[in-house]
N, C-alpha and C. Protein backbone atom coordinates (compact mmCIF):
# COMPACT_ATOMS: atom_id res chain seq x y z
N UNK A 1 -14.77 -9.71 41.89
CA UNK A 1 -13.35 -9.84 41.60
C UNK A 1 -12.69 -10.57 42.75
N UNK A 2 -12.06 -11.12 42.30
CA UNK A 2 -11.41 -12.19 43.80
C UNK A 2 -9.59 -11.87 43.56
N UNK A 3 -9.04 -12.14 44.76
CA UNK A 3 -7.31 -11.28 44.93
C UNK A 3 -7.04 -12.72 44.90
N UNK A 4 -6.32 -12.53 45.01
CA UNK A 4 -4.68 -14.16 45.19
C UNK A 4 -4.65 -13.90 46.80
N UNK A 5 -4.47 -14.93 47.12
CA UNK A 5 -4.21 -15.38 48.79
C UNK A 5 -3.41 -14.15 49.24
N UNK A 6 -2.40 -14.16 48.78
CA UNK A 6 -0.99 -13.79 49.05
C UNK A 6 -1.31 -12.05 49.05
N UNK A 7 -2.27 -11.58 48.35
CA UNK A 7 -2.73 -9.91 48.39
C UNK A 7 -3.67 -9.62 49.68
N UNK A 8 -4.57 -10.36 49.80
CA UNK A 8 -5.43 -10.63 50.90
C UNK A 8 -4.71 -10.92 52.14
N UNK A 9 -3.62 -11.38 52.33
CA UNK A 9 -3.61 -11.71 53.87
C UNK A 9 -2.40 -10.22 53.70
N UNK A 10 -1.53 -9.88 52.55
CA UNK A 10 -0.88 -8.33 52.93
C UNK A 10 -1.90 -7.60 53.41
N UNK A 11 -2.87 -7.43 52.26
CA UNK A 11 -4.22 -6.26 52.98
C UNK A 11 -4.67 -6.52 54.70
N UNK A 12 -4.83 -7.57 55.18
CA UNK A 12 -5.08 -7.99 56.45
C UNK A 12 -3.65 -7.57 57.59
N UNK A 13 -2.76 -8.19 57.16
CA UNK A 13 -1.79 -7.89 57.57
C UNK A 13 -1.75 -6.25 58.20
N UNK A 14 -1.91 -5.08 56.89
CA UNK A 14 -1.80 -3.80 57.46
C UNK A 14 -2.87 -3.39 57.91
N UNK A 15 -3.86 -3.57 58.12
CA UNK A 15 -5.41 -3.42 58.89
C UNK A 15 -4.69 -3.90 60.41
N UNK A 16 -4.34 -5.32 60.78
CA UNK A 16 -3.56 -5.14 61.85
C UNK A 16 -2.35 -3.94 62.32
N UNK A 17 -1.31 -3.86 61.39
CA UNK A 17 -0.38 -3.14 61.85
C UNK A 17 -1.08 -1.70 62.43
N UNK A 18 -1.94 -0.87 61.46
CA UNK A 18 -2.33 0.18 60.92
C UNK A 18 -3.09 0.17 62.32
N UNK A 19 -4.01 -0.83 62.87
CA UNK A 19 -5.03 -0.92 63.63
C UNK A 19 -4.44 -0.58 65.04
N UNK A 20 -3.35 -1.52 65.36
CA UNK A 20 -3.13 -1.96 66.43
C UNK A 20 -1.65 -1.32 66.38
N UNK A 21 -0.85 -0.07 65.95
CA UNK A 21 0.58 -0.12 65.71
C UNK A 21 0.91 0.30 66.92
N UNK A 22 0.12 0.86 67.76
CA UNK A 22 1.31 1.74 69.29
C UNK A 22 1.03 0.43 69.97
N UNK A 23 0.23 -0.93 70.05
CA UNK A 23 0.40 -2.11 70.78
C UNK A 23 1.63 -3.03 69.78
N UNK A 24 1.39 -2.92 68.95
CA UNK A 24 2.52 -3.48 68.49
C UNK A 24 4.19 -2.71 68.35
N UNK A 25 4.46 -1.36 68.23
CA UNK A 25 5.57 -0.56 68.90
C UNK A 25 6.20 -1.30 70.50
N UNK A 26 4.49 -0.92 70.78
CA UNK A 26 5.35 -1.23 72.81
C UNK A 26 5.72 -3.22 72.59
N UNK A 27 4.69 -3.98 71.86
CA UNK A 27 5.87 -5.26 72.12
C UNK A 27 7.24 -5.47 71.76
N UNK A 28 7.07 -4.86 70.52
CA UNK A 28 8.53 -4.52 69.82
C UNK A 28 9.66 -3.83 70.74
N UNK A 29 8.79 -3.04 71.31
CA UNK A 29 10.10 -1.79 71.98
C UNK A 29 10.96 -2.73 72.96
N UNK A 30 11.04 -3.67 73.75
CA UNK A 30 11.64 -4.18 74.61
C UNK A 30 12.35 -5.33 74.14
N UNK A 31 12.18 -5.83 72.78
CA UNK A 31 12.56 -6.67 72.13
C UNK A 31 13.35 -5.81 71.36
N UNK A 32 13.50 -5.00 71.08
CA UNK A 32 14.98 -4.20 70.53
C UNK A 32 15.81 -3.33 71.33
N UNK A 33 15.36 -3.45 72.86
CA UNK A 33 16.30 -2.91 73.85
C UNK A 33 16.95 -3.64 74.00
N UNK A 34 16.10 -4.93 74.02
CA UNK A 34 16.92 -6.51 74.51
C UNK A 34 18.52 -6.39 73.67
N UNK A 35 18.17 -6.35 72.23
CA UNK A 35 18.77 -6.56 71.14
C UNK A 35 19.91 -5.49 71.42
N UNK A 36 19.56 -4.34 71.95
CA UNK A 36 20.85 -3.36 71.61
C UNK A 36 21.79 -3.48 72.61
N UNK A 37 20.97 -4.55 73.72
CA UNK A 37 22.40 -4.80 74.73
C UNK A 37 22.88 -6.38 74.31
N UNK A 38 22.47 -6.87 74.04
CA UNK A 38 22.81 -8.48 73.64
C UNK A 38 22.39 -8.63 72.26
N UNK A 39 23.47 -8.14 71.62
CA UNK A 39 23.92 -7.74 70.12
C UNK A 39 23.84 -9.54 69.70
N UNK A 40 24.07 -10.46 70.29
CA UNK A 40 24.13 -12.22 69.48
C UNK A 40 22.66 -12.67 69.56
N UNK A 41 21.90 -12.14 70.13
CA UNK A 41 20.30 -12.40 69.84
C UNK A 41 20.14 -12.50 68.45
N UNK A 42 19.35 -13.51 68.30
CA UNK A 42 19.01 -13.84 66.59
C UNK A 42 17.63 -14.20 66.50
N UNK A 43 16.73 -13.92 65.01
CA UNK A 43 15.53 -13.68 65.05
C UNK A 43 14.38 -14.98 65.78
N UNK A 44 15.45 -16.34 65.27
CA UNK A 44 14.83 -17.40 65.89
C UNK A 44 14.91 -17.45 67.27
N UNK A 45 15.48 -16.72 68.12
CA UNK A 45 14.52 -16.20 69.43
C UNK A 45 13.78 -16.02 70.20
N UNK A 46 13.50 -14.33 68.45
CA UNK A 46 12.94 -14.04 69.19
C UNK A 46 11.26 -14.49 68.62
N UNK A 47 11.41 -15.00 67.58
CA UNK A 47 10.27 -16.01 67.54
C UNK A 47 9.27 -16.95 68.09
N UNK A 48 10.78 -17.73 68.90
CA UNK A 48 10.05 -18.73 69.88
C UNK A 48 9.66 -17.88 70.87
N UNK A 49 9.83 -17.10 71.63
CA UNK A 49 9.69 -16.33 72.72
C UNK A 49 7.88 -15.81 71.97
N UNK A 50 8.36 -15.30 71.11
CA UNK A 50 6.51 -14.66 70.97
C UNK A 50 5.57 -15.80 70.71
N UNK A 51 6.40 -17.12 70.27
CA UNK A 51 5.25 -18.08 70.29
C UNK A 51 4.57 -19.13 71.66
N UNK A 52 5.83 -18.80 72.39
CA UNK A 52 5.48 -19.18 73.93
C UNK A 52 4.30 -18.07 74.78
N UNK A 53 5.06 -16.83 73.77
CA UNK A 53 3.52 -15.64 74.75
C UNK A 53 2.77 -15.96 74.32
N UNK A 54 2.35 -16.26 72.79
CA UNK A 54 1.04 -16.65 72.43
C UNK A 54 0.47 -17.64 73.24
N UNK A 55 1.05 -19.19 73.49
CA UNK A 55 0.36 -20.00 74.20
C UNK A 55 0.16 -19.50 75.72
N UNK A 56 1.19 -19.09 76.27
CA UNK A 56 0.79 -18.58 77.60
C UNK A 56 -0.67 -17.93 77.84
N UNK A 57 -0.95 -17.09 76.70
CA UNK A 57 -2.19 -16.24 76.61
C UNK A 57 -3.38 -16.94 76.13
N UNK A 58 -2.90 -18.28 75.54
CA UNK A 58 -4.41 -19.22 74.83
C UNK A 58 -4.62 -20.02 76.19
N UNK A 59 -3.79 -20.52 77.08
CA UNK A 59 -3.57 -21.13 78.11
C UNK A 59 -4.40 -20.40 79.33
N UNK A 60 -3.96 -18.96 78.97
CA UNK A 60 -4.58 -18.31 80.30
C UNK A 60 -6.22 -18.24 80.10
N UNK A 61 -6.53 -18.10 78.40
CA UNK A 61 -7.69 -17.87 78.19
C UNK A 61 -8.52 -18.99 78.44
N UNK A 62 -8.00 -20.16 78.23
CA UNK A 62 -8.35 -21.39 78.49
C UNK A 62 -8.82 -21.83 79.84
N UNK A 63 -8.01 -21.44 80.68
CA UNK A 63 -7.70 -21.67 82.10
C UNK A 63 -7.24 -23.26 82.01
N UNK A 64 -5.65 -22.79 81.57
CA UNK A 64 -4.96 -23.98 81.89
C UNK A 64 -3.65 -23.50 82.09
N UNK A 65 -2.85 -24.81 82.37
CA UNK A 65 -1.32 -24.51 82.57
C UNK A 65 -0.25 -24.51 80.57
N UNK A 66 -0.03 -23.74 80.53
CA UNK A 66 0.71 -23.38 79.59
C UNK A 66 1.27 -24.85 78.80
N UNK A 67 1.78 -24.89 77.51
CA UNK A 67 2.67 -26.08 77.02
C UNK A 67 3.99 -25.59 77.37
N UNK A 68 4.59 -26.57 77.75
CA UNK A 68 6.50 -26.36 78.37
C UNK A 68 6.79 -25.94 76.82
N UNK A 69 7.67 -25.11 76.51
CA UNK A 69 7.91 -24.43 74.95
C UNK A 69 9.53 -25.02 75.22
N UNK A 70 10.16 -25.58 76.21
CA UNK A 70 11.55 -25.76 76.50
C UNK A 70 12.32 -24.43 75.75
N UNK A 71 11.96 -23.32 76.59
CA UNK A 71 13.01 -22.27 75.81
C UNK A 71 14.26 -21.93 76.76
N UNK A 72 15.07 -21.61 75.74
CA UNK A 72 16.29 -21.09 76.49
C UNK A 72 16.04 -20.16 77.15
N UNK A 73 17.20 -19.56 78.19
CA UNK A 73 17.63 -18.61 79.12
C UNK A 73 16.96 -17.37 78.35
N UNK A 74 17.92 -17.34 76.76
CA UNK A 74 17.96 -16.14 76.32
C UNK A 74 16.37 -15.91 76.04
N UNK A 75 15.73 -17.14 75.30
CA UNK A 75 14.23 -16.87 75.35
C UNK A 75 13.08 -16.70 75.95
N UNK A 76 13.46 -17.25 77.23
CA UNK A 76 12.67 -16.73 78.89
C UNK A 76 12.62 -15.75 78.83
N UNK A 77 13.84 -14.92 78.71
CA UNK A 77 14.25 -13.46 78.86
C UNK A 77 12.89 -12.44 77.84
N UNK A 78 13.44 -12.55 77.24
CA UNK A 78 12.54 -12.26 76.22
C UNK A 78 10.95 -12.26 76.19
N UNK A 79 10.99 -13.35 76.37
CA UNK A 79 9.33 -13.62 76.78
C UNK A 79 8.84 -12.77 78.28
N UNK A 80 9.33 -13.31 79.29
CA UNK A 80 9.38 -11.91 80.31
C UNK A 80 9.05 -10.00 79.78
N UNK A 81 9.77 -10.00 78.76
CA UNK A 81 10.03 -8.43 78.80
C UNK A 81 8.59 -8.34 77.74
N UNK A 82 7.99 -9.11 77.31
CA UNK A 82 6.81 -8.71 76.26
C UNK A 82 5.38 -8.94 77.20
N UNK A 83 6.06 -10.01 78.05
CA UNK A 83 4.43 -9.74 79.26
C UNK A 83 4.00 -8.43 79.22
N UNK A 84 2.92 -7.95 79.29
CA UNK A 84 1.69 -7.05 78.71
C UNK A 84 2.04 -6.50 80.25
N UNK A 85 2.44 -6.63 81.31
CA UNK A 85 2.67 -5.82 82.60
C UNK A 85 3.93 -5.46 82.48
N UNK A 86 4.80 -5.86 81.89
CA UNK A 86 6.58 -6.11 81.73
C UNK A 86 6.20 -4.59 81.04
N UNK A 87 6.03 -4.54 79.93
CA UNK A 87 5.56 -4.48 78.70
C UNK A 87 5.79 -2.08 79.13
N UNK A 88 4.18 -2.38 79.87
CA UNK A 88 3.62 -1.50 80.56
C UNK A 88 4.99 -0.78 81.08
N UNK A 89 5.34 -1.02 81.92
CA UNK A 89 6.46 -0.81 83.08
C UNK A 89 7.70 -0.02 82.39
N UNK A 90 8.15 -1.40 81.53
CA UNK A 90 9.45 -0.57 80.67
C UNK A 90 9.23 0.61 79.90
N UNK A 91 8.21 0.49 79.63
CA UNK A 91 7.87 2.04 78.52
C UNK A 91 7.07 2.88 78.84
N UNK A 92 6.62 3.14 80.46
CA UNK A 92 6.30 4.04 80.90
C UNK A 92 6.89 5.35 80.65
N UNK A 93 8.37 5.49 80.47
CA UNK A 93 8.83 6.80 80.22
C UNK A 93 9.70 7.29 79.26
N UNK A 94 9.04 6.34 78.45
CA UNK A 94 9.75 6.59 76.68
C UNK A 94 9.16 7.10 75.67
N UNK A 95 9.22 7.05 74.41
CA UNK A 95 8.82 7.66 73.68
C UNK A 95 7.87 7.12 73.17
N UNK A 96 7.58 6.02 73.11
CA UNK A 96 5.77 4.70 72.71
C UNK A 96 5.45 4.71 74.06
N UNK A 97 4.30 5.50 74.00
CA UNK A 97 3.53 5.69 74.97
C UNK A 97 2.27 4.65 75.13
N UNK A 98 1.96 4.29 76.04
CA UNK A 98 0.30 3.28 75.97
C UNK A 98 -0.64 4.58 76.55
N UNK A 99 -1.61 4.61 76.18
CA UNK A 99 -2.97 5.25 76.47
C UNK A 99 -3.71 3.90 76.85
N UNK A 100 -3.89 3.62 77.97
CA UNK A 100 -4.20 2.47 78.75
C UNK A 100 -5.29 2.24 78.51
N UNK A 101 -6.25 3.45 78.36
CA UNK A 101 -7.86 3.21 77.83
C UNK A 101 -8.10 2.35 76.20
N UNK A 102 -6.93 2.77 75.64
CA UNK A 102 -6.72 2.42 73.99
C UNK A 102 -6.04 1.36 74.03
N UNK A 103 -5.06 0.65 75.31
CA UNK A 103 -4.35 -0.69 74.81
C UNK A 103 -4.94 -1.92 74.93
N UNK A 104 -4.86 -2.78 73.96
CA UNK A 104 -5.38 -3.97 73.34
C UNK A 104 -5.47 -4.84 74.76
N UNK A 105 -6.67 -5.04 75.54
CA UNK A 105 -6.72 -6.21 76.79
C UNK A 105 -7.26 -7.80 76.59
N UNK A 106 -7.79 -8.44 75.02
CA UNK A 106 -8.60 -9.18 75.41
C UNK A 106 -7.52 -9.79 74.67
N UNK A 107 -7.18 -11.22 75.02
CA UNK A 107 -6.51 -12.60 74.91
C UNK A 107 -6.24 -12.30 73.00
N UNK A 108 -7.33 -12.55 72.30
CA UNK A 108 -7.31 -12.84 71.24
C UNK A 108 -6.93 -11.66 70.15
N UNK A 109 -7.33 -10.27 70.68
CA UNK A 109 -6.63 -9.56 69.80
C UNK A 109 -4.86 -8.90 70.61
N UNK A 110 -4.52 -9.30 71.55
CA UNK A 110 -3.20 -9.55 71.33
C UNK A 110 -2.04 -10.79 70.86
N UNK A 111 -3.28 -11.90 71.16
CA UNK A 111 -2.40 -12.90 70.14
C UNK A 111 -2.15 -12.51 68.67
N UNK A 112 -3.32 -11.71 67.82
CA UNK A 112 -2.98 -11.41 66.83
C UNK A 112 -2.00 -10.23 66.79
N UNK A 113 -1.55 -9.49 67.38
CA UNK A 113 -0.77 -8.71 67.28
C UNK A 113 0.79 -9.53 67.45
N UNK A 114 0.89 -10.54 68.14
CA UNK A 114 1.94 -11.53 68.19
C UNK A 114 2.41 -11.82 67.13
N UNK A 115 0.85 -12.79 66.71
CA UNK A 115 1.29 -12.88 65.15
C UNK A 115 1.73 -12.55 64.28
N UNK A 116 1.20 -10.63 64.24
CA UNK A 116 1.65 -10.26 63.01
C UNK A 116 3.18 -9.88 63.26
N UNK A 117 3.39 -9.70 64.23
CA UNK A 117 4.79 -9.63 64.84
C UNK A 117 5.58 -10.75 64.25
N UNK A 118 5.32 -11.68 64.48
CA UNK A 118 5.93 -13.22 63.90
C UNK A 118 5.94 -13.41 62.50
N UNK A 119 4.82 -12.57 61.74
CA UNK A 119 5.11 -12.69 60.60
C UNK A 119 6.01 -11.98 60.42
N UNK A 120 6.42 -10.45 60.80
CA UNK A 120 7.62 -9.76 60.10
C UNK A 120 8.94 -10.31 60.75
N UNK A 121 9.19 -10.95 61.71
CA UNK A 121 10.17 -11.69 62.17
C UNK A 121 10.33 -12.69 60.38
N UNK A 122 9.79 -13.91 59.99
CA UNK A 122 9.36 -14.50 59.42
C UNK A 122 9.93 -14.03 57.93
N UNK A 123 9.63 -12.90 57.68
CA UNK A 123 9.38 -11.84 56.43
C UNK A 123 10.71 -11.24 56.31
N UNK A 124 11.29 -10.73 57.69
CA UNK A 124 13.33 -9.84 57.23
C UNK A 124 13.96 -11.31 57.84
N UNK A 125 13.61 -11.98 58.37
CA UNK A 125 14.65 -13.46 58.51
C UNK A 125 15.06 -14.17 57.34
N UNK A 126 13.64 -14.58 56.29
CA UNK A 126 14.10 -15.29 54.92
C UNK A 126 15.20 -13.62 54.27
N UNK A 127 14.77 -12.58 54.47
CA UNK A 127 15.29 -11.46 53.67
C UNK A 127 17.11 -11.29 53.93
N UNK A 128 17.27 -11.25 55.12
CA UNK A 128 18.11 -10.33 55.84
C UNK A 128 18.71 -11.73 56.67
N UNK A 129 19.09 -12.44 56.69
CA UNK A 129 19.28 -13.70 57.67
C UNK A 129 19.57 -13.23 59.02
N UNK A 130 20.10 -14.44 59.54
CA UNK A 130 20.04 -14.37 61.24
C UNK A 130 19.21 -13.17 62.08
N UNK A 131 19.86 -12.30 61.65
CA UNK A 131 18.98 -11.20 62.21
C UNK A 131 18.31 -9.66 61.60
N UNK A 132 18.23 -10.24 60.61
CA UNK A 132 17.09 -9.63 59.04
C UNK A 132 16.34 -8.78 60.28
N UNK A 133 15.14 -9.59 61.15
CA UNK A 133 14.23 -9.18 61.93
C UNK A 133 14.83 -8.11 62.54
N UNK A 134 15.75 -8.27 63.33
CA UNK A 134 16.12 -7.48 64.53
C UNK A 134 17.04 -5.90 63.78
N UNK A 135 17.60 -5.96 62.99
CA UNK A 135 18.60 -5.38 62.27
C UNK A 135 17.43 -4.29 61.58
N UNK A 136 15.97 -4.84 60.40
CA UNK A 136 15.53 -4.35 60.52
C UNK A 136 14.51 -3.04 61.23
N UNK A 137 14.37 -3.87 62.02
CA UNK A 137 13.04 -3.32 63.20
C UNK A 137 13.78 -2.05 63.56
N UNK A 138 15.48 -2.56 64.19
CA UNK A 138 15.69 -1.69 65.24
C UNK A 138 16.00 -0.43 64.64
N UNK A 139 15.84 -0.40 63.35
CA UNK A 139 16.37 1.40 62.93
C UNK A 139 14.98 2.80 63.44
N UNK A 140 13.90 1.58 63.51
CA UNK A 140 12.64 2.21 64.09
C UNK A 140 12.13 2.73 65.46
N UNK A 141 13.15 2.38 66.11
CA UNK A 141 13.25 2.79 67.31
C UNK A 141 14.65 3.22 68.13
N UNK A 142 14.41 4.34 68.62
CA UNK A 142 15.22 5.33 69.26
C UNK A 142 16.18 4.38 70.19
N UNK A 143 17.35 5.05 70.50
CA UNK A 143 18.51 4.65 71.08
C UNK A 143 18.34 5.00 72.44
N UNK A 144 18.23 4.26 73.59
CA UNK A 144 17.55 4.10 74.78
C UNK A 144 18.88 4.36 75.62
């Protein structure tokens, strides 16, 4: 029996979420702190920002110097707070905890966790505009 594209990459999709959700919580978590103090953040953002971590991380895996992503202030920002040490730091004493033995270290399965991140950015942006993503997400996480 064969699925339609479009069933197959949902099924994939939650094998990631399902797999990887307290690494994907803690990227999220600082990306909706961001959001609850700088309420004009909009999803295209925070998009570019996770697509600059991605290359940063194919770059590092590579051993090279990164592609210039020319991001804004607000998206530096951003990208900063999802660094995997950033990351660590801010949510040391919150409620998404990392079990350090259990968090995701190798290049390629946190790019995919990026991704799937980018897809639900992607997914409440066409839904929910400007900030579908952010508006969504943030009812999922506690008031800091």
């Amino acid at each position: 029996m064969s699925y339609p594209l479009f069933v197959i990459d949902e099924v994939s999709a939650m094998d990631i979420t399902e797999e990887y959700e307290d690494v994907l919580q803690n990227l999220e978590f600082p990306i909706m702190n961001y959001f609850r103090r700088n309420s004009a953040l909009q999803d295209t953002e925070v998009k570019r920002s996770l697509e600059a971590t991605i290359e940063h991380y194919r770059a590092e895996y590579a051993k090279r110097a990164p592609k210039n992503m020319h991001l804004s202030n607000v998206e530096q920002r951003i990208m900063r707070r999802i660094d995997l040490e950033a990351v660590i730091a801010i949510t040391d004493h919150f409620a998404y905890q990392f079990n350090p033995e259990n968090f995701v270290k190798t290049s390629e399965e946190l790019q995919k966790c990026l991704k799937r991140i980018i897809k639900s950015v992607d997914r409440w942006h066409s839904l929910g505009g400007q900030q579908g993503y952010l508006n969504f997400t943030s009812q999922f996480f506690p008031q800091v």
